[in-house]
Protein backbone atom coordinates (compact mmCIF):
# COMPACT_ATOMS: atom_id res chain seq x y z
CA UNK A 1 112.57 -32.73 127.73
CA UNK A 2 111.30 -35.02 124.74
CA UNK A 3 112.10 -38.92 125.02
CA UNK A 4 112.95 -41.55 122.92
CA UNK A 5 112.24 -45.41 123.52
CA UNK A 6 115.26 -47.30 124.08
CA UNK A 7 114.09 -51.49 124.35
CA UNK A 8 111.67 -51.22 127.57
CA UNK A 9 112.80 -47.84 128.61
CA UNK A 10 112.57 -44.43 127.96
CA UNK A 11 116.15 -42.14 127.41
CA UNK A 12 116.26 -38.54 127.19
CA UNK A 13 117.31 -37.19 123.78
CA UNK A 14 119.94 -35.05 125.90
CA UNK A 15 122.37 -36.56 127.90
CA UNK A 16 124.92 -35.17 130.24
CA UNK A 17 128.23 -36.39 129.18
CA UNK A 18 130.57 -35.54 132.19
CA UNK A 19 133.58 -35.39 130.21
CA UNK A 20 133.85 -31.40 130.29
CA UNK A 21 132.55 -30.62 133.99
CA UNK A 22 133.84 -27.41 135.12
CA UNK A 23 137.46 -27.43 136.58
CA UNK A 24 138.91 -25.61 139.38
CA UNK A 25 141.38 -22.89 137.99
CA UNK A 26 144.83 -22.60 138.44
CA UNK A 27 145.76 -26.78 139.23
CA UNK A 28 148.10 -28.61 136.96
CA UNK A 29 145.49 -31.22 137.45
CA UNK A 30 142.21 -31.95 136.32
CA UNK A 31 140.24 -30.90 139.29
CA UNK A 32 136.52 -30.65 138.98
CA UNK A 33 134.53 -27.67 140.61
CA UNK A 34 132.14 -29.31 142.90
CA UNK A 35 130.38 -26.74 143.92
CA UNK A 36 129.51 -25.61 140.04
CA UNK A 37 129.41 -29.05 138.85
CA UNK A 38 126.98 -29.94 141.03
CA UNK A 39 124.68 -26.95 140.36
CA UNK A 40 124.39 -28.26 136.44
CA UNK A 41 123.62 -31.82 137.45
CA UNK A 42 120.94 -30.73 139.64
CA UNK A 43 119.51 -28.83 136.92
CA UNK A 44 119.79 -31.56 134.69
CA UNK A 45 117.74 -33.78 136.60
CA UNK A 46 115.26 -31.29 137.38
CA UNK A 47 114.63 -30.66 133.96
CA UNK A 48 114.40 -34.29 133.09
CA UNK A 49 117.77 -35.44 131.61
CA UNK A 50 118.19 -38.96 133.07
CA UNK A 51 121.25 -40.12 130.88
CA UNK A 52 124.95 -39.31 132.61
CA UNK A 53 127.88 -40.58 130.65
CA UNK A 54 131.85 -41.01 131.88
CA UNK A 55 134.07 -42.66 131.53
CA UNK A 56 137.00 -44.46 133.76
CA UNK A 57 139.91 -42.27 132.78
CA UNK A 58 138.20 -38.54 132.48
CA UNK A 59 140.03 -36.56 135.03
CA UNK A 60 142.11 -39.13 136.09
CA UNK A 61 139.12 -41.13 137.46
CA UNK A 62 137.33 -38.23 139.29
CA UNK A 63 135.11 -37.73 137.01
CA UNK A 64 133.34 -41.16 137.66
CA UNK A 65 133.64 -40.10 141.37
CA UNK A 66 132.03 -37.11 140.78
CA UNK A 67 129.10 -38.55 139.00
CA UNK A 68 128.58 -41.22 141.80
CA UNK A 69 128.53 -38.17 144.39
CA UNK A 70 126.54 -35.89 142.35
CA UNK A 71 123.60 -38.23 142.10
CA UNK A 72 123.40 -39.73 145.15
CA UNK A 73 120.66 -37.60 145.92
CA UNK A 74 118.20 -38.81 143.63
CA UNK A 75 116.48 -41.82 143.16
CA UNK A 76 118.59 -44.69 141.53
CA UNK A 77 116.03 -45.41 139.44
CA UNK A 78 115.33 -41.88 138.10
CA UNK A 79 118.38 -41.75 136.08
CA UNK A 80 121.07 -44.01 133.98
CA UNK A 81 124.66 -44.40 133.96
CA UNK A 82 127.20 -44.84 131.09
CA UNK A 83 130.72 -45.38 131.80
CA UNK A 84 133.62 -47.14 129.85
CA UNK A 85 136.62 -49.42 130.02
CA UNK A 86 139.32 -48.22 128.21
CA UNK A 87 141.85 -51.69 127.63
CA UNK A 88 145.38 -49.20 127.47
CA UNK A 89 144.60 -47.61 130.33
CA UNK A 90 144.14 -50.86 132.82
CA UNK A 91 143.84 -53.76 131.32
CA UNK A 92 142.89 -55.80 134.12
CA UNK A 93 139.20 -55.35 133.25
CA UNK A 94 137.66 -56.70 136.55
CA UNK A 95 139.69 -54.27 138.75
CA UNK A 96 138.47 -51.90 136.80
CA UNK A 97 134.58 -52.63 136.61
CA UNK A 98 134.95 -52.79 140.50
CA UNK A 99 136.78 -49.84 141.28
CA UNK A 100 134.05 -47.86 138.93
CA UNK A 101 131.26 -49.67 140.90
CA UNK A 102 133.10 -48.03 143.74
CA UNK A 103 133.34 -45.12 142.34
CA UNK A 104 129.82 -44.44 140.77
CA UNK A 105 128.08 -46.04 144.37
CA UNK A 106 126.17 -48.15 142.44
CA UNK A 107 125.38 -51.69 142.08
CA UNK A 108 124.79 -52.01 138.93
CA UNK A 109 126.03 -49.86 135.60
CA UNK A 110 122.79 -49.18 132.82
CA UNK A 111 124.64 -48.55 129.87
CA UNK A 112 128.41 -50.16 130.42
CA UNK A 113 130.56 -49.62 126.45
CA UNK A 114 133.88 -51.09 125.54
CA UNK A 115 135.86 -47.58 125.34
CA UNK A 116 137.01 -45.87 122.07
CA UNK A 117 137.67 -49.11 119.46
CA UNK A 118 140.35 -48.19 117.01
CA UNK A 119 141.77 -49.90 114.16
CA UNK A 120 145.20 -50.83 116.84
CA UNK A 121 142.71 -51.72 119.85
CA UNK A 122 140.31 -53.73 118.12
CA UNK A 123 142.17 -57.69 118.77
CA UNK A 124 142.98 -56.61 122.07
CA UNK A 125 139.50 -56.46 122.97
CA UNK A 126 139.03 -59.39 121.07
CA UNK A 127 141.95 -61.67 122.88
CA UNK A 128 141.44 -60.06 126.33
CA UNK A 129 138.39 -61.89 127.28
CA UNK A 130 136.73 -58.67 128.77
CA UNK A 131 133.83 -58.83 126.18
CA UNK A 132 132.62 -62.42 127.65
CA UNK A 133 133.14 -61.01 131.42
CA UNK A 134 131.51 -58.07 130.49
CA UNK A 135 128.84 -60.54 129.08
CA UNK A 136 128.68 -62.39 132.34
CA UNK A 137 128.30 -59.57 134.29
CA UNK A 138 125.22 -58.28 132.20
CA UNK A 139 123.81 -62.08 132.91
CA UNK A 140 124.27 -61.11 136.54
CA UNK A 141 122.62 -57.93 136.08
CA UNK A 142 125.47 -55.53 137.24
CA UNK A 143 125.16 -54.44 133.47
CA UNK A 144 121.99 -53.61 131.75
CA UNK A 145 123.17 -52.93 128.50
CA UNK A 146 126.44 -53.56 126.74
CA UNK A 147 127.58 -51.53 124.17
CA UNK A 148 130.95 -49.70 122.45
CA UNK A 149 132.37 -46.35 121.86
CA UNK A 150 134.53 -46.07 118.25
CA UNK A 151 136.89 -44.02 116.73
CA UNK A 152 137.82 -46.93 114.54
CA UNK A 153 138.00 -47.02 110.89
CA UNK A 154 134.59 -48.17 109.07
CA UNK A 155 136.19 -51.59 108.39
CA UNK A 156 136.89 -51.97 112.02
CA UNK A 157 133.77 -51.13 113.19
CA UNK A 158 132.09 -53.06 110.82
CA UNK A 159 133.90 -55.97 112.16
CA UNK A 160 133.25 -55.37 115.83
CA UNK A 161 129.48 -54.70 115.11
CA UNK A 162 129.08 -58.55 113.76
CA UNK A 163 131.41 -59.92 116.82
CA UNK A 164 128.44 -59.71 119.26
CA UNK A 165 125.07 -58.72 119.30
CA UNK A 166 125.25 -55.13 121.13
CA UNK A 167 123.06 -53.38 122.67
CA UNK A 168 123.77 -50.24 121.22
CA UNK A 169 127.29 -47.90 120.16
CA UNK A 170 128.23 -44.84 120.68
CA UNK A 171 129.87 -42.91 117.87
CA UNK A 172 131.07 -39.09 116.75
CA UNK A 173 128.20 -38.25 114.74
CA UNK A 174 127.70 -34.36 113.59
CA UNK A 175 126.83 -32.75 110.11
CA UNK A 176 130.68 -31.86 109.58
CA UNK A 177 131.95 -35.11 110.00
CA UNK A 178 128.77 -36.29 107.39
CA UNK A 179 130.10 -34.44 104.78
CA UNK A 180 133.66 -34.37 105.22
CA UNK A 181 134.17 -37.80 107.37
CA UNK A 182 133.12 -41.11 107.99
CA UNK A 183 130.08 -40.64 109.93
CA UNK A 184 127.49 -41.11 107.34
CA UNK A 185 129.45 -44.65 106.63
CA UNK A 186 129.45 -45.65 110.08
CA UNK A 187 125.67 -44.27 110.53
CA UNK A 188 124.65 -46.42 107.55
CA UNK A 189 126.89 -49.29 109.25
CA UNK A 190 124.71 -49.39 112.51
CA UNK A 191 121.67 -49.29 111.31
CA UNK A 192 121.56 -51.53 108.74
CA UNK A 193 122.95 -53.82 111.78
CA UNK A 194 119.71 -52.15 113.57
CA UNK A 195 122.18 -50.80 116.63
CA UNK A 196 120.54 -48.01 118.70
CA UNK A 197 123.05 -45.48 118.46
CA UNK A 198 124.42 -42.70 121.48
CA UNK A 199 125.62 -39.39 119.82
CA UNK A 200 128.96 -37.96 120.72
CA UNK A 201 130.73 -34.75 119.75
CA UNK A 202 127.64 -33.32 118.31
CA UNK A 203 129.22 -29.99 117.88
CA UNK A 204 133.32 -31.38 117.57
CA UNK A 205 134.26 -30.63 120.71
CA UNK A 206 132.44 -26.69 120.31
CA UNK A 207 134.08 -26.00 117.22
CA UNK A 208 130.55 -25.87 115.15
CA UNK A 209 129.42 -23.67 118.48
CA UNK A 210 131.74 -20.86 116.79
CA UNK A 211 132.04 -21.59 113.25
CA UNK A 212 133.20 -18.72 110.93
CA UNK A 213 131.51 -15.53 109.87
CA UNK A 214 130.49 -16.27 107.00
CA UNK A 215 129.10 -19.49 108.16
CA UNK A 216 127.17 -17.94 111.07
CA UNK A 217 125.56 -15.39 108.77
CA UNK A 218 124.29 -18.09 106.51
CA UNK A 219 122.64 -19.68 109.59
CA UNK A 220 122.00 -16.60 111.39
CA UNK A 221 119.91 -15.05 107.64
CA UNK A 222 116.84 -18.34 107.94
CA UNK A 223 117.00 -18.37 111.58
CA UNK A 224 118.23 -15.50 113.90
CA UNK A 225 116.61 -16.82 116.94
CA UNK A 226 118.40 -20.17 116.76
CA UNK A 227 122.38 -20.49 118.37
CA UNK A 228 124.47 -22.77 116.27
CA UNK A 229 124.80 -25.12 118.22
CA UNK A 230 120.82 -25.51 118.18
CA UNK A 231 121.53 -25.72 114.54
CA UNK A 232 124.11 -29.01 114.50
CA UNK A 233 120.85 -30.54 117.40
CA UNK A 234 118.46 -30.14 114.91
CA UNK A 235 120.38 -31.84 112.24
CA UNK A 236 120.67 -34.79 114.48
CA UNK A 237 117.11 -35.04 115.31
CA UNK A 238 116.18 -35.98 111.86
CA UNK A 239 117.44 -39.41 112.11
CA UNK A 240 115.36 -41.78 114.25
CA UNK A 241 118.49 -44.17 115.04
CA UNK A 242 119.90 -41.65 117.56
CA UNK A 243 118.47 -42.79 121.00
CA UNK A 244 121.23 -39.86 122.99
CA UNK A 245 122.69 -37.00 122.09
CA UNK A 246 125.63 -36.37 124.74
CA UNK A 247 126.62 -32.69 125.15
CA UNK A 248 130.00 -31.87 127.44
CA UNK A 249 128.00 -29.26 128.98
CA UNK A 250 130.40 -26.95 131.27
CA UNK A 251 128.31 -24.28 132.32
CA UNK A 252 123.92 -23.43 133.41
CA UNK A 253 124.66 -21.14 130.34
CA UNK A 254 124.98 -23.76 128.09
CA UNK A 255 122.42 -26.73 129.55
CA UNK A 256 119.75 -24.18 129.25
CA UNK A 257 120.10 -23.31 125.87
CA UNK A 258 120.16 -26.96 125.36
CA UNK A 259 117.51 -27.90 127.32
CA UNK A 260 115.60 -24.94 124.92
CA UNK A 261 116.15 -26.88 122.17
CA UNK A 262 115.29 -30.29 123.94
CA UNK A 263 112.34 -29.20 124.36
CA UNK A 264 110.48 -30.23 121.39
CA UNK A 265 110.98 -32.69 118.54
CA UNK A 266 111.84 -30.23 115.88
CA UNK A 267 114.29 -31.21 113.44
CA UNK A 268 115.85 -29.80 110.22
CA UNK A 269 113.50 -29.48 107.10
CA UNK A 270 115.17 -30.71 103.44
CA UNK A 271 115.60 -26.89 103.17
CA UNK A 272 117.21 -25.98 106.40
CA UNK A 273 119.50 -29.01 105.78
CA UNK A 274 120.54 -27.49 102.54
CA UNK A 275 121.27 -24.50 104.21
CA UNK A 276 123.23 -26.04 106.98
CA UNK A 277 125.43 -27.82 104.64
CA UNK A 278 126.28 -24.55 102.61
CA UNK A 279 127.16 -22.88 106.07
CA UNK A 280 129.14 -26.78 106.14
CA UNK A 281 131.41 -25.78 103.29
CA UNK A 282 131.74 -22.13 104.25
CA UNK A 283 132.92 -23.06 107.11
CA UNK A 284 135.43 -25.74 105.93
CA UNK A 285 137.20 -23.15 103.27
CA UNK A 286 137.12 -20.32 105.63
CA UNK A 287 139.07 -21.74 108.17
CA UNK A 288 141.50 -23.86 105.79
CA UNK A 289 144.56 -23.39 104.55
CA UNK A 290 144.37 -23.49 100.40
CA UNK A 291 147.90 -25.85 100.43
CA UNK A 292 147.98 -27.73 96.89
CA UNK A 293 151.08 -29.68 97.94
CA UNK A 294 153.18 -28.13 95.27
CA UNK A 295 156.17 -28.44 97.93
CA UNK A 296 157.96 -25.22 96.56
CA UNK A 297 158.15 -24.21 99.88
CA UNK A 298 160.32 -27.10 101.40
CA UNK A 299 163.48 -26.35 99.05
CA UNK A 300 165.42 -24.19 101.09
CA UNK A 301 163.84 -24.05 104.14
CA UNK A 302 166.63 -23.78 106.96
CA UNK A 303 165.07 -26.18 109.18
CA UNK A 304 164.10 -28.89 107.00
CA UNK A 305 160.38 -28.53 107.53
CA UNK A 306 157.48 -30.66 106.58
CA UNK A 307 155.28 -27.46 105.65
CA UNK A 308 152.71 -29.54 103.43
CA UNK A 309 152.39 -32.03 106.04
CA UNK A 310 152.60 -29.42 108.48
CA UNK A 311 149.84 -27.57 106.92
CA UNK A 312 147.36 -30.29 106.75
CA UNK A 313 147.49 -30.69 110.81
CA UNK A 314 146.78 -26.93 110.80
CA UNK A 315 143.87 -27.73 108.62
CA UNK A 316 142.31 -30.53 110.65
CA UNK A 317 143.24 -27.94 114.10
CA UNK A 318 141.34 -25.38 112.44
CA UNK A 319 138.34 -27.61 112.13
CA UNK A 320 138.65 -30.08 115.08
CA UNK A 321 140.29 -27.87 117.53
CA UNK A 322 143.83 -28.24 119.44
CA UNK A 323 143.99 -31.75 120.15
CA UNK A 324 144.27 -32.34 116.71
CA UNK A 325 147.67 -31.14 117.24
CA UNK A 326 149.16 -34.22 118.13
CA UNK A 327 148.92 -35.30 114.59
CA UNK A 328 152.22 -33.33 114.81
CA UNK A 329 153.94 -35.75 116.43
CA UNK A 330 153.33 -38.28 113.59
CA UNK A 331 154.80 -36.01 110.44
CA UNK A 332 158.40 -37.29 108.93
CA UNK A 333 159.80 -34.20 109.38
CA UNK A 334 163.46 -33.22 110.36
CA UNK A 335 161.98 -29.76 111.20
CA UNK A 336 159.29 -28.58 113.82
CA UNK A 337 156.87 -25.53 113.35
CA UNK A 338 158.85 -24.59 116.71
CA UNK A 339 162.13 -24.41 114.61
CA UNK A 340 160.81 -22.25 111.97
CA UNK A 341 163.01 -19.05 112.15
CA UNK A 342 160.41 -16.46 110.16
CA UNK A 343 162.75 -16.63 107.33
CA UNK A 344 159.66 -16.01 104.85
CA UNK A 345 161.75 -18.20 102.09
CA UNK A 346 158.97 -20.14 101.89
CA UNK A 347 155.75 -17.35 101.74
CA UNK A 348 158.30 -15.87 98.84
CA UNK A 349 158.06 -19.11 96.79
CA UNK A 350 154.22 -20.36 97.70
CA UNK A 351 152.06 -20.18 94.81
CA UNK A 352 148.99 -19.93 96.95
CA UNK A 353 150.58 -16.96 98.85
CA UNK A 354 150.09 -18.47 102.09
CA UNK A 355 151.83 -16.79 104.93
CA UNK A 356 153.86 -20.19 106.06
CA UNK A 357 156.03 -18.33 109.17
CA UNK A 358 152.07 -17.08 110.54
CA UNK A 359 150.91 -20.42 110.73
CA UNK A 360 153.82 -22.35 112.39
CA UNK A 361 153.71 -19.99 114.95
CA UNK A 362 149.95 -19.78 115.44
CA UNK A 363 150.81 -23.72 115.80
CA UNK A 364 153.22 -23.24 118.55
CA UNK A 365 151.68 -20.83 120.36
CA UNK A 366 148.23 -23.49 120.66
CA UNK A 367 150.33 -26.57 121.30
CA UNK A 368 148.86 -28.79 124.16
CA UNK A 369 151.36 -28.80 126.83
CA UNK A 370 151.55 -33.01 126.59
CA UNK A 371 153.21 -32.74 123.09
């Protein structure tokens, strides 16, 4: 496991973000396996990853639980903890800091982060007051570092940067959302504010673990030996910034290929980054849906259907995965891809030839069951 400096310590370069610990099967609630769970954090200490991340609302608050029992067998100060506080879901911020206290069996928090800023959070935090107990707290030494998580727009997070001097932010930060999101503005953000940043989503949630054929064989062609998820790691090792690169890790399976590729410093050459990004784009128009918003297709259709909009949720489910599916919920649209009747009126008229009735029920048939 390689290490990078972070202030007067040293972090791992992989950290354990508890976020996608195996479940038990078959409960209508998030229930982690114990047993299995606890097999991967043992590994993960053995092999030197000293950076665990939750949060206070992953599995309903048993994930923080978890964590605190998991690690109770090591030395406190072998490893770190990073958990949140999320203002919507308790706002009473000193309940919560004491019930994860509780809940971790700890004393103190290492890296404690103001949870997921977004553009309609942001004066909450603001007006709240949690940021200057959070700050009193760190005085006390119950937190060691304070920092944020954001899914915030760049002007919001540029804006919350220059509120307080933090210790460092955690953002999404992978080679698809460079090129085809905000990251690189966000990136540039932070360290032009010199903010040590934590990595999440490295891989989107596993979507760049499968990719697309095409894509994979572009990868596969300069490196055969090298997963694709090694691939999107490597990317993020070129930039010096990143202090933690959080991977959901759900299986030994996948922390051992990860650990593989923790195990040295080697990042992406200018060439191999050219070749990622071409794999990038494959990728991207492989898996999208070539909708020019011509809107042919909504005269006529029987259910009143917002296909375009429609279409551009399948688009961002096809890249993100299926929680991008509540975007759904947001579309003005008198019609749902649930009340599509396969009338084809609409693949008829498409100039693209897109087969509309395939999609909406491809949509249906993946909807969460929360929307």
């Amino acid at each position: 496991m390689k290490y990078k400096k972070f202030k007067t310590i040293e972090v791992s370069s992989l950290g354990m973000g508890n976020m996608r610990l195996p479940l038990l099967p078959n409960t209508n609630e998030p229930i982690i396996d114990r047993s299995s769970a606890q097999d991967i954090i043992d590994v993960a200490v053995a092999k030197g990853i000293n950076y665990f991340d939750t949060a206070y609302v992953y599995q309903n608050g048993d994930s923080e639980k978890f964590t605190g029992e998991s690690l109770q067998k090591h030395p406190r100060e072998t490893y770190y903890l990073a958990t949140k506080f999320h203002i919507l879901a308790n706002p009473n911020y000193k309940e919560v800091f004491e019930t994860q206290l509780q809940r971790l069996q700890t004393d103190y928090i290492d890296f404690y982060l103001i949870h997921a800023l977004a553009d309609h959070t942001y004066q909450s935090y603001i007006d709240s007051g949690c940021i200057e107990y959070f700050l009193e707290q760190k005085k006390a030494g119950r937190i060691k570092y304070l920092g944020f998580s954001t899914h915030a727009s760049v002007e919001t997070l540029i804006k919350f940067a220059d509120y307080h001097d933090w210790d460092f932010t955690q953002i999404q930060l992978n080679y698809f959302d460079w090129k085809y999101g905000t990251a690189k503005q966000e990136y540039e953000v932070l360290r032009d504010r010199n903010i040590p940043i934590m990595v999440m989503e490295p891989v989107r949630g596993g979507r760049l673990v499968s990719l697309s054929p095409t894509a994979r064989h572009i990868l596969n062609k300069v490196h055969p030996e090298w997963s694709t998820a090694s691939w999107a790691f490597r990317w993020l090792k070129r930039f010096p910034e990143v202090k933690v690169i959080l991977s959901g890790m759900s299986t030994l399976e996948q922390l051992n290929e990860n650990l593989e590729t923790f195990a040295d410093n080697l990042a992406l050459t200018d060439e191999e980054d050219a070749v990622l990004m071409k794999a990038c784009d494959a990728f991207r128009k492989e898996v999208s849906v070539p909708c020019t918003d011509c809107r042919y297709c909504c005269e006529g259709c029987p259910p009143q259907i917002n296909i375009p909009a429609v279409i551009e949720v399948y688009n961002r489910f096809k890249t993100d995965g299926v929680w991008a599916l509540q975007k759904l919920k947001a579309i003005e649209s008198e019609g749902a891809p649930s009340d599509c009747i396969g009338c084809e009126l609409c693949s008829t008229i498409c100039p693209q030839n897109i087969d509309i009735p395939s999609l909406m029920q491809e949509l249906e048939e993946n909807q969460p069951n929360s929307i």
